[in-house]
Structures are given as C-alpha cells and as structure tokens.
Protein backbone atom coordinates (compact mmCIF):
# COMPACT_ATOMS: atom_id res chain seq x y z
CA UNK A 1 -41.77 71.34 7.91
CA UNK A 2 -42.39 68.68 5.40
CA UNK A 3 -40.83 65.20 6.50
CA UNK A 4 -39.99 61.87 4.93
CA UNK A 5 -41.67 59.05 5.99
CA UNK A 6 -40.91 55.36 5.01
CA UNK A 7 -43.61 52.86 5.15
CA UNK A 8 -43.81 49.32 3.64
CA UNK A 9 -45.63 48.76 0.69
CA UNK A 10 -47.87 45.83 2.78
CA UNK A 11 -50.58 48.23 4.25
CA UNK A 12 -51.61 49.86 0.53
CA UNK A 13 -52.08 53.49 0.80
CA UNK A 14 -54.41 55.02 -2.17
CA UNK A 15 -51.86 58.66 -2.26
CA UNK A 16 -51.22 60.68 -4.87
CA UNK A 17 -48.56 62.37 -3.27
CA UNK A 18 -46.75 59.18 -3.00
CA UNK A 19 -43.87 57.53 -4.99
CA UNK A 20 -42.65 53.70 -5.01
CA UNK A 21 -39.20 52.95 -4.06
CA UNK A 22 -37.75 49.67 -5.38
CA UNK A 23 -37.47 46.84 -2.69
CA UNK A 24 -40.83 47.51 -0.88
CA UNK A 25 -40.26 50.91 0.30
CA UNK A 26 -42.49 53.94 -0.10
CA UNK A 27 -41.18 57.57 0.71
CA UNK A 28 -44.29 60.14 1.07
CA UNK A 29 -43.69 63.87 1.60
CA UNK A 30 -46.20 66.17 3.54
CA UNK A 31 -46.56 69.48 3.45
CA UNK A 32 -46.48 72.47 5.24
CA UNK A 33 -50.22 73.54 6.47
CA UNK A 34 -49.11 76.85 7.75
CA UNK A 35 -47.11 77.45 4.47
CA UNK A 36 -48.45 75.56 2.09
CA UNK A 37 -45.15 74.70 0.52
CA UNK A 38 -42.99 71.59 0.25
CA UNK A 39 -40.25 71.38 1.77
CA UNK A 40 -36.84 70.60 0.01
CA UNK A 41 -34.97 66.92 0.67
CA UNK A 42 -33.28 66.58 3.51
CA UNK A 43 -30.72 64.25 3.51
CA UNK A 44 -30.68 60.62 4.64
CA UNK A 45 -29.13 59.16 7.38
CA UNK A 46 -25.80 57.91 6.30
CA UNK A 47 -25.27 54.43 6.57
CA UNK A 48 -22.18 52.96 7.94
CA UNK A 49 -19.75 51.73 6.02
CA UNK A 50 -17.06 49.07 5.93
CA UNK A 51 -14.50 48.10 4.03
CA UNK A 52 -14.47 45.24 1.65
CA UNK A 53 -12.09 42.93 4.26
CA UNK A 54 -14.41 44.35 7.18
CA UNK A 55 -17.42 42.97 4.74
CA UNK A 56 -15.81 39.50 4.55
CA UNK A 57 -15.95 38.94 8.66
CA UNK A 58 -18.83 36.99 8.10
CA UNK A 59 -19.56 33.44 9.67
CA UNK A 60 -20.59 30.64 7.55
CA UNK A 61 -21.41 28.29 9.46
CA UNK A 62 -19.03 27.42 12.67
CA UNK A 63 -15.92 29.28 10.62
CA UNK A 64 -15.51 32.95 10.59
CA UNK A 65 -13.32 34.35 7.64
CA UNK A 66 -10.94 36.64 9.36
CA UNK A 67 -10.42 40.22 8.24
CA UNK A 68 -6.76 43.06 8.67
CA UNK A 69 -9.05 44.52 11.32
CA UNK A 70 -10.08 41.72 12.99
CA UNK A 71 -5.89 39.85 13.30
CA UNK A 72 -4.96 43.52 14.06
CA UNK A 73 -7.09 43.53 16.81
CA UNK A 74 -6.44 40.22 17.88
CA UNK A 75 -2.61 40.70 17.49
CA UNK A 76 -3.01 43.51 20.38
CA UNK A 77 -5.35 41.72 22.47
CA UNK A 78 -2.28 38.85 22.78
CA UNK A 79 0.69 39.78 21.01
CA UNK A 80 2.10 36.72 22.68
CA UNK A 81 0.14 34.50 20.64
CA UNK A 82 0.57 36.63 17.42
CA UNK A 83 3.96 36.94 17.32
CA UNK A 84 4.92 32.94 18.18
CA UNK A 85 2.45 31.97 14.81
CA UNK A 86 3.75 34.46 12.92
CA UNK A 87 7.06 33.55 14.07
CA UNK A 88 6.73 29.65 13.33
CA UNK A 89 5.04 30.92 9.85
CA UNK A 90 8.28 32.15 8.99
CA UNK A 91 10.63 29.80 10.19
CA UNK A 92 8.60 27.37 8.41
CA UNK A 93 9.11 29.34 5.19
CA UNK A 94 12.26 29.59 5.98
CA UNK A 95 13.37 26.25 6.81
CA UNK A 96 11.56 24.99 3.71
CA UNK A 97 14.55 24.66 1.37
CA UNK A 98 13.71 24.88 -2.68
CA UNK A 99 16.31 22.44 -3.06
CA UNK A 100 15.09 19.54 -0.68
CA UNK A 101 11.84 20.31 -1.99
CA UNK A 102 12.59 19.47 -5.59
CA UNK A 103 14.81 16.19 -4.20
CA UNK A 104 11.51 15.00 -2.45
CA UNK A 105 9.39 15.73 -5.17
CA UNK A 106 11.46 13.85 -7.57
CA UNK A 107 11.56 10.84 -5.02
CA UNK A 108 7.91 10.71 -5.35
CA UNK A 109 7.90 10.47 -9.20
CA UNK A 110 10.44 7.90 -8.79
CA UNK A 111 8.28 5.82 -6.53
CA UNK A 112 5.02 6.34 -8.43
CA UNK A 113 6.35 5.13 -11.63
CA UNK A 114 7.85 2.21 -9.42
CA UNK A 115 4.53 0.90 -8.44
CA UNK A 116 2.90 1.26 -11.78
CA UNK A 117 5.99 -0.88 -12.91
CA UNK A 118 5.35 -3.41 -10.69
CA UNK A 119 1.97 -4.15 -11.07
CA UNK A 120 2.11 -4.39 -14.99
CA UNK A 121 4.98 -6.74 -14.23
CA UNK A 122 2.84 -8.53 -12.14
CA UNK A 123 0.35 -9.05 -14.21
CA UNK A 124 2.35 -10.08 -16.53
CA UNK A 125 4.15 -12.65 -14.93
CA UNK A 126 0.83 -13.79 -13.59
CA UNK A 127 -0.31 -14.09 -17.29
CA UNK A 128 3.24 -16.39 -17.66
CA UNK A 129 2.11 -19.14 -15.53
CA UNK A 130 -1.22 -19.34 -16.88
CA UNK A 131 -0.28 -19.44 -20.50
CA UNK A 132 2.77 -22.15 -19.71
CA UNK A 133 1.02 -24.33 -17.32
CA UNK A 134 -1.86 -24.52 -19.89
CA UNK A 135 0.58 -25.15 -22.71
CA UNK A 136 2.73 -27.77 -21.03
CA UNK A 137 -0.55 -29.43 -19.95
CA UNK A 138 -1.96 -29.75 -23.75
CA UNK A 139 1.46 -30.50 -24.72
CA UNK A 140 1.60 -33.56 -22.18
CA UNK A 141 -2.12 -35.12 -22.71
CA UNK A 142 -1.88 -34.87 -26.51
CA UNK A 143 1.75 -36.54 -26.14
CA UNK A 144 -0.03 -39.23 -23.72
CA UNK A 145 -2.91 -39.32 -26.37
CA UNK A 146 -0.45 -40.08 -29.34
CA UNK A 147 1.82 -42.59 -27.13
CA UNK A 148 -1.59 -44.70 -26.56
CA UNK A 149 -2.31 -44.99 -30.50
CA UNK A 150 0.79 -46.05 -31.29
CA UNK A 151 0.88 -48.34 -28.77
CA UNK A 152 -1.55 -49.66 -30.23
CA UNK A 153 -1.08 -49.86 -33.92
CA UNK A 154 -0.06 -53.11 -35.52
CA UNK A 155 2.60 -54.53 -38.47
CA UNK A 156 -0.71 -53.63 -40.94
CA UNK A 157 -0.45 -50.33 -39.91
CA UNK A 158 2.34 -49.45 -41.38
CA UNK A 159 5.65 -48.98 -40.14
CA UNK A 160 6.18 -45.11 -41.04
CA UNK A 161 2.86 -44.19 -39.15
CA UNK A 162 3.76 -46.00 -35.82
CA UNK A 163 7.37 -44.42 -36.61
CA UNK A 164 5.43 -40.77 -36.83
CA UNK A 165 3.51 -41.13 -33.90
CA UNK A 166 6.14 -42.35 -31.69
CA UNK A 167 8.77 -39.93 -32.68
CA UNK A 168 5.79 -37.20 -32.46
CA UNK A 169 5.16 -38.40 -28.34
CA UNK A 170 8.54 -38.19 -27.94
CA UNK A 171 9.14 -35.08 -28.94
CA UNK A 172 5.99 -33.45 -27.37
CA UNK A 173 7.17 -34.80 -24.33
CA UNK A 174 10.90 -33.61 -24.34
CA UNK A 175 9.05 -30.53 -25.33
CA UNK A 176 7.19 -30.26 -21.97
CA UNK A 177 10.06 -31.73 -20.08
CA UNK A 178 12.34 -28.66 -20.63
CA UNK A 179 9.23 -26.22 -20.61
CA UNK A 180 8.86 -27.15 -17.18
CA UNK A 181 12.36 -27.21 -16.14
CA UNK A 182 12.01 -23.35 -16.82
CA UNK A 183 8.88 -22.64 -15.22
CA UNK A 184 10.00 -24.67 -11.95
CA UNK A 185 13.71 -22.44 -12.06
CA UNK A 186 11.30 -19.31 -12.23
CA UNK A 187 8.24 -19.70 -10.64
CA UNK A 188 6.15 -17.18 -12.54
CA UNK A 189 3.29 -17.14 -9.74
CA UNK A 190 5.61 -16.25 -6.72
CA UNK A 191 7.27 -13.57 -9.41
CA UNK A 192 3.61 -12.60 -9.77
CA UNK A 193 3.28 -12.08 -5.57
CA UNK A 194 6.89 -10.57 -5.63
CA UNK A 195 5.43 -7.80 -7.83
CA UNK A 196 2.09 -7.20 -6.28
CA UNK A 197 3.77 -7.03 -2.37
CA UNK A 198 6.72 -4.69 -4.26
CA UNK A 199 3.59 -2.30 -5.81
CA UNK A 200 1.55 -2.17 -2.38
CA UNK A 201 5.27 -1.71 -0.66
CA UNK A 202 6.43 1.41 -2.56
CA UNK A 203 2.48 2.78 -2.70
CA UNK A 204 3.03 2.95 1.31
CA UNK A 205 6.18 4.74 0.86
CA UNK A 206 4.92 6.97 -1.61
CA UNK A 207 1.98 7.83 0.73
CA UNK A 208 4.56 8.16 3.72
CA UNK A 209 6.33 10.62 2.04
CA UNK A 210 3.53 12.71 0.86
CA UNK A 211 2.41 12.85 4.24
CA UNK A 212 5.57 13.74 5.81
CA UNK A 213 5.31 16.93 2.72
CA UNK A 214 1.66 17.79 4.06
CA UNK A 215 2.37 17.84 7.58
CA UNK A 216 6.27 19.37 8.11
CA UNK A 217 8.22 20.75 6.36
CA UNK A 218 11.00 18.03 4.21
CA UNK A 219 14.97 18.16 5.36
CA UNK A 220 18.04 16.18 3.94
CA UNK A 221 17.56 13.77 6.82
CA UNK A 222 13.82 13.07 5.21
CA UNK A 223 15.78 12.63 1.56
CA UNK A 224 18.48 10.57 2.57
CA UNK A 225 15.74 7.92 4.29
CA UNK A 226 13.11 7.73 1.58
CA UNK A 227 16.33 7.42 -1.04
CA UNK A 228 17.24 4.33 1.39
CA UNK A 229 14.22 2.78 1.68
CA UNK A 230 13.82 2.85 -1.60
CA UNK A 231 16.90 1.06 -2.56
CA UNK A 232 15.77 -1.76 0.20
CA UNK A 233 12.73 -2.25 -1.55
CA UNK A 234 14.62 -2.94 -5.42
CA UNK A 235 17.18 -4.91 -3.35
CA UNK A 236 14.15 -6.76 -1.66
CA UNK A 237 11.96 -7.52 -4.92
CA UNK A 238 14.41 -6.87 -8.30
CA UNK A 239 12.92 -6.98 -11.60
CA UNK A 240 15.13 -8.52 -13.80
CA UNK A 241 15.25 -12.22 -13.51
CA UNK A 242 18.56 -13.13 -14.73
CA UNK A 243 21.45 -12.63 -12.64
CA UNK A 244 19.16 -11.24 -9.83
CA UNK A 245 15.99 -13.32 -9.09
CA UNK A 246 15.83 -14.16 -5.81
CA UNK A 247 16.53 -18.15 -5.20
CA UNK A 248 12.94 -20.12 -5.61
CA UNK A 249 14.02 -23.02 -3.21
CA UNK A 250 16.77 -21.85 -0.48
CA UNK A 251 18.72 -24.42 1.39
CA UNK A 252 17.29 -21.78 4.56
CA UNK A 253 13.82 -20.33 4.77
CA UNK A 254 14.45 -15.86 6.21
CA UNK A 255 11.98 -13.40 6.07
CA UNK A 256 11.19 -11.00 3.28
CA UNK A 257 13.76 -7.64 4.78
CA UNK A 258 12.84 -4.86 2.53
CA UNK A 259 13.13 -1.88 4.72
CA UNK A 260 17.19 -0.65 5.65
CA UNK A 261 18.55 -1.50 9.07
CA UNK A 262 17.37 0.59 11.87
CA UNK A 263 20.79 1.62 13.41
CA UNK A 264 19.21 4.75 15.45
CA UNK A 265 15.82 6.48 15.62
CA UNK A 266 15.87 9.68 13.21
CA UNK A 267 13.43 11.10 15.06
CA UNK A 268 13.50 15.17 15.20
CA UNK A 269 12.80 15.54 18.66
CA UNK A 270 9.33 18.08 17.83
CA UNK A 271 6.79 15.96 19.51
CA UNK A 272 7.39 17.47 23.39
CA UNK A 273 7.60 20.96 22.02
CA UNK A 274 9.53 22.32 24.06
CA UNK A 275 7.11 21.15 27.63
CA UNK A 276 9.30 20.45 30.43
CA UNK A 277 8.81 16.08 31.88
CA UNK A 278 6.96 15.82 28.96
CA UNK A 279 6.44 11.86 27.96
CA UNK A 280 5.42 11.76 24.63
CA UNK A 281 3.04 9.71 25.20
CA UNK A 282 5.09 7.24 26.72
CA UNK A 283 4.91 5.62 30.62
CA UNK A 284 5.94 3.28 31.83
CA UNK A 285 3.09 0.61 31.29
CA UNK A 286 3.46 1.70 28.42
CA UNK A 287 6.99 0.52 27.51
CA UNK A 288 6.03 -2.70 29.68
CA UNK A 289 2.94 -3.56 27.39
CA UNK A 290 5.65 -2.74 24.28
CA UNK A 291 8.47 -5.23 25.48
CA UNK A 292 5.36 -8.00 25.64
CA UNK A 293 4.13 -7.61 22.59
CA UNK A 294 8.03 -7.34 20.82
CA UNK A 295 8.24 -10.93 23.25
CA UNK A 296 5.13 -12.16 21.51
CA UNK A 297 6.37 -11.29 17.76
CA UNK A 298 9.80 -12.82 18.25
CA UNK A 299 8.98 -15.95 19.71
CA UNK A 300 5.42 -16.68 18.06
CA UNK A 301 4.10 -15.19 15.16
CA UNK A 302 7.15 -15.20 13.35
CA UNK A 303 8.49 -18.35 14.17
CA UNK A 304 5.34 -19.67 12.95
CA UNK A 305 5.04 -18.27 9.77
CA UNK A 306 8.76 -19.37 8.63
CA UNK A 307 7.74 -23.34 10.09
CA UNK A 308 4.58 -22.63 7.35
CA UNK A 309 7.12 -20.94 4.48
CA UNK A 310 9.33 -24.42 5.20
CA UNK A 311 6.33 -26.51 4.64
CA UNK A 312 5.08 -24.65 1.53
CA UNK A 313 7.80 -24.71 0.51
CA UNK A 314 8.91 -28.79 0.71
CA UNK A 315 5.16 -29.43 -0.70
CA UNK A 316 6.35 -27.22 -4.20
CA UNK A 317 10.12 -28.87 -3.91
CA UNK A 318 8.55 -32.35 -4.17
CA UNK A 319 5.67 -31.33 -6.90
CA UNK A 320 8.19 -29.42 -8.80
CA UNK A 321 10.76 -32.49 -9.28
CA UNK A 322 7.43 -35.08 -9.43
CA UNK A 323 6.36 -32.81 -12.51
CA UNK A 324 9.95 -32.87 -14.48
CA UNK A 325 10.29 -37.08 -13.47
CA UNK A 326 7.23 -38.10 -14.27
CA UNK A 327 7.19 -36.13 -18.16
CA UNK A 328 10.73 -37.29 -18.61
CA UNK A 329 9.80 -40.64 -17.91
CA UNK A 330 6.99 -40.57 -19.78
CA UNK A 331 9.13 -39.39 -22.88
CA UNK A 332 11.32 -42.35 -22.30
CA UNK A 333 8.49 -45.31 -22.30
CA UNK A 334 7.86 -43.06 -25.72
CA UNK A 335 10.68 -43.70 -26.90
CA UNK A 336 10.94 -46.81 -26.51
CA UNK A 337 7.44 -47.86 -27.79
CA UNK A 338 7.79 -51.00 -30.20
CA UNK A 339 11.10 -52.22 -28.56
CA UNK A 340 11.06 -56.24 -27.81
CA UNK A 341 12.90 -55.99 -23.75
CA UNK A 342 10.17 -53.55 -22.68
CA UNK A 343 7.38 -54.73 -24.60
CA UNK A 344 4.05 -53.29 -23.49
CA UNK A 345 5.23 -51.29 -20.10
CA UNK A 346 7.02 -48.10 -22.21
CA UNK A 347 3.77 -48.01 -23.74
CA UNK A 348 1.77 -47.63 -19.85
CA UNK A 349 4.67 -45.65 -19.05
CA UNK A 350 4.10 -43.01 -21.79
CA UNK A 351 0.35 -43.08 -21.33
CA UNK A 352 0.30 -42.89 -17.54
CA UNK A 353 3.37 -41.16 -16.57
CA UNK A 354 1.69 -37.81 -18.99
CA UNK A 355 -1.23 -38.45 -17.29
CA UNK A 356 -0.15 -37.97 -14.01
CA UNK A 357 2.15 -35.41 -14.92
CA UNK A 358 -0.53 -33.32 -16.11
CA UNK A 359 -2.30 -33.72 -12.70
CA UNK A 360 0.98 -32.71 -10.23
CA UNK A 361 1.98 -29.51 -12.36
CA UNK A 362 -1.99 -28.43 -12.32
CA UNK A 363 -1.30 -29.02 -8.62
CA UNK A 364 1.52 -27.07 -8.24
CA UNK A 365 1.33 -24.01 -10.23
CA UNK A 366 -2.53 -23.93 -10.73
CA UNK A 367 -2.40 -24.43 -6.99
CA UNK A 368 -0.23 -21.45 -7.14
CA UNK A 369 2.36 -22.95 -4.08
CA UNK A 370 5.43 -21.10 -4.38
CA UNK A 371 2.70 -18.26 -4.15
CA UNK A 372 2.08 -18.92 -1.30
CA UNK A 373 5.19 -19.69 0.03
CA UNK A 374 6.05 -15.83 -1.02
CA UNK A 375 3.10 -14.97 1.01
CA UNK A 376 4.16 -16.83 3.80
CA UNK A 377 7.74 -14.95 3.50
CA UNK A 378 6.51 -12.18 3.41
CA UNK A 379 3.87 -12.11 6.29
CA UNK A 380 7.29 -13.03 8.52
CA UNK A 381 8.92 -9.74 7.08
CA UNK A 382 6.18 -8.12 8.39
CA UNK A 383 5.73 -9.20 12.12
CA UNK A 384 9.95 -8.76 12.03
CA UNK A 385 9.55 -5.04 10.92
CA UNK A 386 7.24 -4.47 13.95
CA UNK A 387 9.33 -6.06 16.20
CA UNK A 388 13.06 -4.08 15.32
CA UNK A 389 10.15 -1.08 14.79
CA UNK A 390 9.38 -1.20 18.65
CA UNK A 391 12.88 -2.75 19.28
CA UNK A 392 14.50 0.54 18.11
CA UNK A 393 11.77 3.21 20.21
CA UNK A 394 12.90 0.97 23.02
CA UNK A 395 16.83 0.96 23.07
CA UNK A 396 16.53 5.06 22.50
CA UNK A 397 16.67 6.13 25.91
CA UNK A 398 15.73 9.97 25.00
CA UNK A 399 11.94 9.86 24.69
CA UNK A 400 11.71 12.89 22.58
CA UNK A 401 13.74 11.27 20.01
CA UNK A 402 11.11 8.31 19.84
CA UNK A 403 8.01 7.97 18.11
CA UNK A 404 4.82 8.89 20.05
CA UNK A 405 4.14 6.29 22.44
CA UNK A 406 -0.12 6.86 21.85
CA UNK A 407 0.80 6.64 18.15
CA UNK A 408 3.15 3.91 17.92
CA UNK A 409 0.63 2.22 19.99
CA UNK A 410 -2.03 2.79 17.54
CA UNK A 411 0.00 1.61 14.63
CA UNK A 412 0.45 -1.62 16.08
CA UNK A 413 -2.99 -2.08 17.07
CA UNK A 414 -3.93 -1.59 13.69
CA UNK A 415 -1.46 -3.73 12.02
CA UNK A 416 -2.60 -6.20 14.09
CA UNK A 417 -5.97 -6.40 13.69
CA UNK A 418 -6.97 -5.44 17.09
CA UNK A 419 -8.35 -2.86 18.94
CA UNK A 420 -6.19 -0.78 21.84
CA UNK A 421 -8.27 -2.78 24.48
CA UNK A 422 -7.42 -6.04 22.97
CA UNK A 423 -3.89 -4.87 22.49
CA UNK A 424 -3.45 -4.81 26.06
CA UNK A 425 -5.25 -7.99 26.36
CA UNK A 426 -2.56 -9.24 24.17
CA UNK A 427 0.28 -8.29 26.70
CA UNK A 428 -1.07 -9.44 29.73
CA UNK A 429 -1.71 -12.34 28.13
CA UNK A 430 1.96 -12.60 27.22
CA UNK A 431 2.57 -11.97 30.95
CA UNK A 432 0.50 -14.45 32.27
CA UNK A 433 1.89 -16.90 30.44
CA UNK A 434 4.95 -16.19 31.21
CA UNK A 435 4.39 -16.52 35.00
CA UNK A 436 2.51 -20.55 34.32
C-alpha cells in the first residue's frame, strides 16, 4: 500500500518522486513493490475545527478575550455568579434614565463653557490693572514733571506758557485722581483671582460630575446637586461688576462659601452592599482622629487665615486712600502754582505729592494686595469646607449613608498636604495638646 509521508524540507532529499508543499512541507508517495502500482490519495486527517468566537479565546498577555462557549460554560459552572452580573447589568441599564442622562450632560456643557468664561475674564481683568496702573503712573510723573517747570518759569517766560503748563498739571492730575478712584472701587487684580479660583472651582465640579457618569449610573438626586452647586459657585464669584461685585473692603472679613449648605448627607447608601456590621470603612478611631482634625480646622487654620485676610486687607485700605490723597493733593499745589499765600510749597506739593503717589499705587496694585487678600479669603473657604465636609459624615449617625471613612480619610490627607501617617500625627497632636 502506498503511504504519505511528511518530512521537512531541512534534511534535502534528491527524489524524483517527490513534490514541495508550501510552508516547508514535503509529501512523498511510495509504491507498491508487490504491485507495482500507486496507490490512490487517501485522505488527511481532519483537523479540528472551531468557531470564529472559539478562535478568539486567546490570551494576550494576562487578559483572555472571552468567547459564547467559554460564559456558557462558566454560567453553569456558577450560575450564582452569572445570574447576579447579569442581573446588576440590567438593572444598571435599566436604572439609567435617557432623561437624567441628557440633564447631566447638559450640566457639563454648562460648566465647561463656565470655566472657559472665567479664565478669559480673568485674564482680562488681569490685563485691566496692568494697563491702568501703568497709565495712572505716566499720567502722575509727567503731571509732577510739568508742575516742576512751571514752577519754575519766570515773568520772561511768558504768562500764557506758565498758564499752559499749570492748567496742563492740573488736569493730568485730576485725571489720575478719578482714574484711581475707579481702580481702588474695583480692584481689577482681586477680580483677576476671583476669576482664576471661579475657573479651577467649576473645572473640579465638572470633573466631579464626569466621574460620578463613569463610575454609577446619574439620578435626579445627582442633577438637583450639581444644578446647586453650580448656582453657589455664580453666587460665590459673579461676573458682572455692577450691581453684583462683591464689596472690595467689608466692614467684616468671612470666608469665600461657594459650595450650598450641607443640610444632610445625600449619600445612596451602596458602599456596604448589602454586608451585614459592615463599617464602611469607618471605626471608631477613626471618627476620634476625624473630630481632632475638624477641632484643629475650626480653631486654627481658619482663624488664622481670616487674622491674615484682616491684615491684607488694612495694608490695601491705607495704600488705596494714600494713593487718591496724595494725587489729589498734588493736583491742588498745581493749582495753585504762581499764587502769592502759598508761594513756593504748592509748587513741592505738586512735584512731591505725584512723586510719591506714583510709588504707593505701584505698591498697591503692582504689589497686587487685594490679590492677595482674595487669596487669603479664599484659602479660609477652603479649610471651612473640610470642616462642615467632616462635620456633616459625623452628625449622620447611619454609616452607610456616609462617605467612606478610608476615602474621606484620604481626601483630607491629600488636601492637606500630608500623608495618612502624618494625618494621624496631626490628631494626636491635637490631643496632646489638648491634655497640656
């Protein structure tokens, strides 16, 4: 009986009888010594075969692509496990209303073009101080420049040019006088830090809600919180400056509040999924090391920071009104240049009061003060949102309605600037204290 033999194409066989196979295979046939015939083709073994889903259970790398076969066979190894994903799978689909979807969805445009508004504001305002304190400080040293000529011009001068000059001063330095009376009522540089904490503000809610979208599904109660915080942050930081600027110097120094009173935890209630005496991370250390650090917040850090808002904020009171005297006074001795009771001290006091009113506004808003004393403000709002943050996990005696203790504990570490270690540090610090 002839056979088929297949033999690699390495050891080279000189065979006339033989006949190359593509991909390094050769497939001789022998024939029959007792009948001297060749025998017909058998057939080959027949491969196995798979379908094109059963082809795709491959592994690449640590992750295997599962196949029908392979979740049918895993679905009736543990139907347990199949049917509670499949069953989640659904009520996820389910529970993910078109409606709420599209609400969310337009909150997120809403916010995105918010922060994009805010930072061209920003920069714009920011471009408002620097063009007006550079104007109003030309405008006062080339008023001071012109007071000191005409001061010193004589009767063979020429009355009309000591006339021109003087009345030139003067007017250069009402000029800068009311120029600065508007800059001081608006501040452009803490309008400029108004609009850059409003942009970073709403770019944290906008990433808040995305994530909230990526990892569960959106409800009404999700809506209804981002539309409120939101409206806290365009109550907190407006844009238009008439009628709703916030006040530059208040009789009372508060903290930025641009996130809407925490009446209750809205807290679904998913994290112990369904484990009975589960903690959610909490213990009772836990809560302990909480009500320290909440102790720390309220009667440090942001006590502190609204003692160095009132300083900042006394410093740019007294350059602010220094700035308008001293150019109004220096308008005045221009004025009254050439007139016999004052003789030559309006002409000092137009020289040197534009001199040193140049200096104290180059202090104050090339200093950028009321900047900081937004900053300042601000860094107060901050440490008082921790505090009513950990305040409100703390009053809600249902721990599966609060936010995970390891996480919430994480978030303030962070915040902080410290690691959990340090954290801890923190609150037995506190303690300690406490005790001496």
């Amino acid at each position: 009986m002839a056979t088929f033999q297949a033999i690699t194409i390495f050891p080279l066989m000189e065979s006339s009888n033989q006949k190359r196979i593509t991909k390094g295979i050769v497939i001789s046939a022998t024939n029959d010594a007792a009948n001297g015939m060749v025998s017909p083709l058998t057939s080959l073994p027949k491969l196995p075969t798979r379908s094109l889903a059963e082809a795709l259970d491959v592994k690449a790398g640590s992750y295997k692509i599962p196949s029908s076969s392979t979740v049918q066979k895993g679905s009736d190894s543990n139907p347990a496990i199949y049917n509670t994903i499949s069953a989640s799978h659904s009520s996820s689909v389910k529970l993910s209303n078109p409606l709420v979807m599209s609400e969310i969805y337009a909150i997120m445009e809403a916010v995105a073009d918010r922060v994009e508004m805010h930072k061209n504001i920003g920069a714009q305002r920011d471009n408002w101080n620097q063009l007006l304190l550079s104007s109003i400080n030309v405008i006062t040293l080339t008023a001071a420049t012109i007071a000191g000529i005409a001061a010193n011009c004589t009767a063979s001068s020429g009355v009309v040019a000591f006339t021109a000059l003087k009345v030139s001063s003067t007017l250069l330095y009402v000029a800068a006088t009311g120029m600065l009376v508007v800059m001081n009522m608006i501040q452009p540089s803490q309008l400029a830090e108004e609009q850059r904490i409003a942009a970073r503000l709403f770019k944290q809610l906008h990433n808040q809600v995305q994530t909230t979208v990526s990892l569960q599904y959106p409800i009404t109660m999700d809506v209804n919180e981002a539309i409120e915080k939101v409206l806290a942050l365009d109550r907190a930081y407006p844009l238009p400056l008439l009628g709703e600027m916030l006040d530059k110097f208040p009789k009372t120094v508060k903290p930025a509040i641009w996130w809407p009173q925490q009446k209750q935890l809205s807290r679904r209630g998913v994290p112990t999924q369904g484990v009975e005496g589960s903690s959610n991370g909490w213990s009772e250390k836990l809560e302990e090391e909480m009500s320290e650090i909440v102790g720390v917040l309220k009667s440090k850090d942001v006590p502190e920071y609204l003692r160095l808002t009132e300083i900042a904020l006394k410093i740019n009171r007294t350059l602010a009104i220094s700035g308008t005297l001293l150019t109004g006074l220096a308008a005045l001795g221009s004025a009254c240049l050439g007139s016999s009771p004052f003789g030559v001290w309006s002409g000092m006091v137009g020289v040197i009061g534009g001199a040193l009113a140049s200096v104290v506004n180059t202090m104050d808003h090339g200093g950028q003060v009321e900047m900081v004393v937004e900053m300042y403000r601000s860094n107060a709002g901050f440490f008082r949102l921790m505090q009513e943050t950990i305040e409100a996990n703390l009053r809600e005696k249902e721990v599966g309605r609060r936010e995970n203790g390891q996480v919430l504990e994480m978030k303030v570490a962070l915040q902080l600037g410290r690691s959990l270690s340090e954290l801890k540090h923190l609150s037995v610090f506190s303690y300690g204290s406490k005790l001496f």
